[in-house]
Protein backbone atom coordinates (compact mmCIF):
# COMPACT_ATOMS: atom_id res chain seq x y z
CA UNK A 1 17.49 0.04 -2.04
CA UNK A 2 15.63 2.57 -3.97
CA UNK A 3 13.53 5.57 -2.21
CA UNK A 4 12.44 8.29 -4.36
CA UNK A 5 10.76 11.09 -2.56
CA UNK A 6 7.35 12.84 -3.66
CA UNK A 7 8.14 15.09 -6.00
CA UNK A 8 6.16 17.44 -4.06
CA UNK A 9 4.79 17.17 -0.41
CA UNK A 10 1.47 18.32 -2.69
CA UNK A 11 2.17 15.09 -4.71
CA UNK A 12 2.72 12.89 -1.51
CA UNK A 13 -0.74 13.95 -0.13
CA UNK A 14 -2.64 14.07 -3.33
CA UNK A 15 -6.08 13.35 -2.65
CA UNK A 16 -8.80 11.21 -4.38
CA UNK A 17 -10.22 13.71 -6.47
CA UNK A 18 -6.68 14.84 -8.51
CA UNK A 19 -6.96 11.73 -10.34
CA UNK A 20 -10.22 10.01 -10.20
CA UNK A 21 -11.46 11.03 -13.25
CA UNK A 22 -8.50 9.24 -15.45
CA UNK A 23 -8.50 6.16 -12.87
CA UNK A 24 -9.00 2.50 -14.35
CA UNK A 25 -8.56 -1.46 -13.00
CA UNK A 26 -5.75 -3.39 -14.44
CA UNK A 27 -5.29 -5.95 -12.30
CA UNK A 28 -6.79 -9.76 -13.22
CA UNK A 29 -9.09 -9.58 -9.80
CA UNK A 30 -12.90 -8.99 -9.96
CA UNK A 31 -14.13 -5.92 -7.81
CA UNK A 32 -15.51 -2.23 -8.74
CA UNK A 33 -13.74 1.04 -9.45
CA UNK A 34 -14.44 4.00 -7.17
CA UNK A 35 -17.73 5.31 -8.37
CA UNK A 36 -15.77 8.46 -8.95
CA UNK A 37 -17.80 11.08 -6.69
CA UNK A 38 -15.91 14.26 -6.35
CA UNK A 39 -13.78 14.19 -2.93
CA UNK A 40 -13.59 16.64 -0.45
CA UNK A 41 -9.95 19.23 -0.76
CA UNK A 42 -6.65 17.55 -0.68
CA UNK A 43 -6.19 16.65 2.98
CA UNK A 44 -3.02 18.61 4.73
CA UNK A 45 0.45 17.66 3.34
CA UNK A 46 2.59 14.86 5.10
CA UNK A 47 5.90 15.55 5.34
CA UNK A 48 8.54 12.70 4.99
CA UNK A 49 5.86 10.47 2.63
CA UNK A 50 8.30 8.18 0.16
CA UNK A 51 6.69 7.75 -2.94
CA UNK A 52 8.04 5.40 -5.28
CA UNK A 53 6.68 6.60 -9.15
CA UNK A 54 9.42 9.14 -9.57
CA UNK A 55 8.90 11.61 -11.55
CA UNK A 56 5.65 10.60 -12.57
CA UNK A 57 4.26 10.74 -8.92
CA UNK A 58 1.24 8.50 -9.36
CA UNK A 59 0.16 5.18 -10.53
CA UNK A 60 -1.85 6.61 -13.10
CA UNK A 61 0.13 8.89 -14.57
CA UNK A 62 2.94 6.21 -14.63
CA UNK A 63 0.73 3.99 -16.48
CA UNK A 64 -0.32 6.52 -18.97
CA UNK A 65 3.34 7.15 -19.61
CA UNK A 66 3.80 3.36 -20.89
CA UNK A 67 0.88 3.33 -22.64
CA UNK A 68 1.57 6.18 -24.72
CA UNK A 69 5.28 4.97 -25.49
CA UNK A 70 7.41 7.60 -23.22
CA UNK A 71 8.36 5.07 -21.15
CA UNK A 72 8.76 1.36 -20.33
CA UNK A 73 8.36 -0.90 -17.01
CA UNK A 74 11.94 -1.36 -16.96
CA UNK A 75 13.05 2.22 -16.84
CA UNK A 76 11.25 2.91 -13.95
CA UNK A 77 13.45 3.22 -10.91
CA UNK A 78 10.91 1.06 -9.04
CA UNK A 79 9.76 -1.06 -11.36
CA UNK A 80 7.12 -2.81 -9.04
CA UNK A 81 4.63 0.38 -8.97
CA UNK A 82 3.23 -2.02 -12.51
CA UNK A 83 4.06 -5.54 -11.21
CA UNK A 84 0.72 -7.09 -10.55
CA UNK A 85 1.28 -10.60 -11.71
CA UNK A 86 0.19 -13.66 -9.20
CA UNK A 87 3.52 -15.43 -8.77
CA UNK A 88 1.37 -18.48 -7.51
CA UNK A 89 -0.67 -18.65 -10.74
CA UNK A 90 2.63 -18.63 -12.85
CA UNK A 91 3.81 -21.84 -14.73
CA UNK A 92 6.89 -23.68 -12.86
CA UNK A 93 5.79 -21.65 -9.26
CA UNK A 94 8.26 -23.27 -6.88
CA UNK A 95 5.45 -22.56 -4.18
CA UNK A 96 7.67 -20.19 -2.18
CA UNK A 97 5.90 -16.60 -1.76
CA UNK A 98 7.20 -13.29 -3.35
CA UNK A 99 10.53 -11.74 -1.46
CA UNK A 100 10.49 -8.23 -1.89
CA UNK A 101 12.96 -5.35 -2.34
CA UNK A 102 11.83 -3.36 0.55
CA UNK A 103 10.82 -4.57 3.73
CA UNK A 104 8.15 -3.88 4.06
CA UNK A 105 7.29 -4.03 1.07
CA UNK A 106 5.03 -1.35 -0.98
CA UNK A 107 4.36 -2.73 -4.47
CA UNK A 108 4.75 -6.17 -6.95
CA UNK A 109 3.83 -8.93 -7.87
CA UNK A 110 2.30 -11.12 -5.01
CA UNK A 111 -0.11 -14.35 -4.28
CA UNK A 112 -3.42 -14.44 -5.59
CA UNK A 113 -5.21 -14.34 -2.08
CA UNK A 114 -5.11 -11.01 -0.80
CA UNK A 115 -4.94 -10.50 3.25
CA UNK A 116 -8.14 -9.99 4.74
CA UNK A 117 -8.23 -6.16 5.38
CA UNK A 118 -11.25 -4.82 7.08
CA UNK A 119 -9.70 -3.17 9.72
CA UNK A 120 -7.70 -5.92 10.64
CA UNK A 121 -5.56 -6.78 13.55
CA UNK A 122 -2.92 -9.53 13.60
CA UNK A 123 -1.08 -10.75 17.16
CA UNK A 124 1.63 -12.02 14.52
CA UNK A 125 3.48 -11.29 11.47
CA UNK A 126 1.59 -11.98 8.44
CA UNK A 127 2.59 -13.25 4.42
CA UNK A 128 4.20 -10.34 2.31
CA UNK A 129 2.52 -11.78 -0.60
CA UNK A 130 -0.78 -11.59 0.88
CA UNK A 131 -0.17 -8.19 2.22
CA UNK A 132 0.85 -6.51 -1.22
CA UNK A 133 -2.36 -8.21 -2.64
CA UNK A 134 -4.39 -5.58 -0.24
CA UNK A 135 -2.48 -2.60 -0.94
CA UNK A 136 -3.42 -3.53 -4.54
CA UNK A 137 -7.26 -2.80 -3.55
CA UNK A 138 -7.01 -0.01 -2.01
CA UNK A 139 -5.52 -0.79 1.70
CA UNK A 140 -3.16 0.83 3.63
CA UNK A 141 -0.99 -1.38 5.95
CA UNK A 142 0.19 -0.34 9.31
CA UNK A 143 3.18 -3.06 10.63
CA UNK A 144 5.62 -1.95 13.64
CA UNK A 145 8.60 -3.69 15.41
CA UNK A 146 7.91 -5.38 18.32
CA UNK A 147 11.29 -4.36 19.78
CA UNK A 148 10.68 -0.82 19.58
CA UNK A 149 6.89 -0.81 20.88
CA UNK A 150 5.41 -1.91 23.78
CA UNK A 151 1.99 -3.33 24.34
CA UNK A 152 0.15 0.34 25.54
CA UNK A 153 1.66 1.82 22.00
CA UNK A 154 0.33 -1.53 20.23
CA UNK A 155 -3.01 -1.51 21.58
CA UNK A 156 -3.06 2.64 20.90
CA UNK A 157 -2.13 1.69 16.97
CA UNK A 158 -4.67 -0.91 17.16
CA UNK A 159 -6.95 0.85 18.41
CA UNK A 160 -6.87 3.20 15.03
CA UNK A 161 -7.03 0.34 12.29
CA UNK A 162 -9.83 -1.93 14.39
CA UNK A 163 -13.18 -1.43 12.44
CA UNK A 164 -11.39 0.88 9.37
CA UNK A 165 -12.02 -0.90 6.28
CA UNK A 166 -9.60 -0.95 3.85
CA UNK A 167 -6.98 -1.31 6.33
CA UNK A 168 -4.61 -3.52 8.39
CA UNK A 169 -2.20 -4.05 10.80
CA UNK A 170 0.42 -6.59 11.95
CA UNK A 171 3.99 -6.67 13.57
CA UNK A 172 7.11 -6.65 11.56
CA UNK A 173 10.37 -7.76 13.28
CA UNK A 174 13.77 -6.47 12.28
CA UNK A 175 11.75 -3.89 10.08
CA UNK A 176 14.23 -0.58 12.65
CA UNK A 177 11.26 1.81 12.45
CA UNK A 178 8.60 1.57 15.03
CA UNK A 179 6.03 1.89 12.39
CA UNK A 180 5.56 1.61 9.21
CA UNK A 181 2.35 2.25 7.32
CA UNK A 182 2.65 1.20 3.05
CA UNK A 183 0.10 1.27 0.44
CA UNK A 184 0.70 0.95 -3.25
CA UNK A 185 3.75 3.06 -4.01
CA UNK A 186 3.79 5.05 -0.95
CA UNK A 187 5.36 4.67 2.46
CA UNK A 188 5.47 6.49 5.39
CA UNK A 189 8.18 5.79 8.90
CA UNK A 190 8.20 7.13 11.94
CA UNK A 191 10.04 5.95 15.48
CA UNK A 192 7.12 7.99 17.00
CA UNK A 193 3.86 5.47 17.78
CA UNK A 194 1.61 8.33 19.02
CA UNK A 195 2.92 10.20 15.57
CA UNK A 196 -0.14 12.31 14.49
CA UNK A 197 1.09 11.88 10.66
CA UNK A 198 -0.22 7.79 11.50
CA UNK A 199 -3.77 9.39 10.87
CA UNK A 200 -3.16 11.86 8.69
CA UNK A 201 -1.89 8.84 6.46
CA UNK A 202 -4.21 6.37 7.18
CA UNK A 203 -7.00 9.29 6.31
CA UNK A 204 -5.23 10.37 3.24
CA UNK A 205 -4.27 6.86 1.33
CA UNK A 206 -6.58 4.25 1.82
CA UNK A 207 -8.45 3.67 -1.45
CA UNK A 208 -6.82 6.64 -3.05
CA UNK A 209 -7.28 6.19 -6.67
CA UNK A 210 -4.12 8.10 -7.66
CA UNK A 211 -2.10 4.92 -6.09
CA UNK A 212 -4.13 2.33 -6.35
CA UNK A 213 -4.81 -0.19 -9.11
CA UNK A 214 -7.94 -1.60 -7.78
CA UNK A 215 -9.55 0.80 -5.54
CA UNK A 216 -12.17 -0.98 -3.76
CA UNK A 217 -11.73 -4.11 -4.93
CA UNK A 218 -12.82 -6.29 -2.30
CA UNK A 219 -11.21 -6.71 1.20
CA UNK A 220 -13.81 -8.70 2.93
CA UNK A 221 -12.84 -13.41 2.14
CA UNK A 222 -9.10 -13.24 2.07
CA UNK A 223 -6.81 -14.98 3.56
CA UNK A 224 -6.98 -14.93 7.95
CA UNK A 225 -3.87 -17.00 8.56
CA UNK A 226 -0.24 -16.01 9.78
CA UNK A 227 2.66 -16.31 8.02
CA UNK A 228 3.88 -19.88 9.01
């Protein structure tokens, strides 16, 4: 398993506004960019943030290091940060969705319906796939472990994603951290449920254009169904 910590806690909490004006879609999927409106200051730093684009701390920056030759997909320690193929769209699919390095995962290539995400609660676990697909637009992703919550510390994480687009939430058994909140490239764990650092993240990643390769694509007609 690979975890590469921020280079910076100022890198881990980077806000909007560091990297909007260099921020592009690459992904296949129709839906805008960010219009690109200057954001408010960098929000305050969270501690113990993993982010997963080494040395080059962002998507954007990562992706302006391959384009300009200095590096390649492959040499990246986490290669997924640029892995935005639909495995379901892919000649010779064998109709089994995406397994993932981490679990949960925070990056890759994934299924070409993205989970619905407008502040979305599911009683059960969802598809990985389908997941990913959201954190691609823009969407942070909250899961915990029903063995090490109970249904007042459920209904108090609920509580913060219900009605907050861009954002969802589902339980994730055997995933040994009570919760887990991922969006593309960036992670953040705590055993803590009433941790304040759940807002702080929630506040400071969804549709953050430095990670994301299609902020504000849609998050509205996905897919509603449990994993199976």
């Amino acid at each position: 398993m690979i975890t590469t910590r921020a280079r910076s806690a100022a890198l881990a909490a980077v806000c909007v506004a560091a990297f909007a004006a260099g921020c592009s879609s690459s992904g296949s999927d129709s839906g805008g960019d960010a219009d690109g409106a200057a954001a408010p200051d960098a929000p305050t730093e969270i501690e113990g943030v993993q982010n997963f684009y080494g040395e080059y701390g962002s998507y954007q920056a990562v992706q302006d290091a391959i384009a300009d030759g200095e590096v390649t997909a492959e040499d990246l320690e986490y290669p997924q940060v640029v892995q935005q193929e639909h495995v379901d769209g892919e000649a010779g699919w064998d109709g089994n969705p995406p397994v993932y390095e981490l679990a949960p995962p925070v990056a890759g290539n994934h299924l070409s319906v993205w989970q619905t995400c407008n502040g979305s609660v599911y009683d059960g676990p969802i598809t990985d796939g389908n997941a990913v697909h959201s954190m691609e637009h823009g969407a942070v992703w909250l899961t915990y472990d029903p063995e090490l919550v109970d249904e007042a510390q459920i209904a108090a994480l609920a509580a913060k994603i219900e009605g907050r687009d861009y954002s969802l939430m589902s339980p994730y058994p055997g995933q040994g951290v009570a919760v887990s909140l991922q969006s593309w490239g960036n992670q953040y764990q705590t055993d803590d449920p009433a941790d304040p650092n759940i807002d702080a993240y929630l506040d400071t990643y969804i549709l953050n254009e430095a990670f994301n390769p299609e902020a504000m694509a849609t998050c509205s007609g996905g897919n509603s169904a449990l994993a199976e």
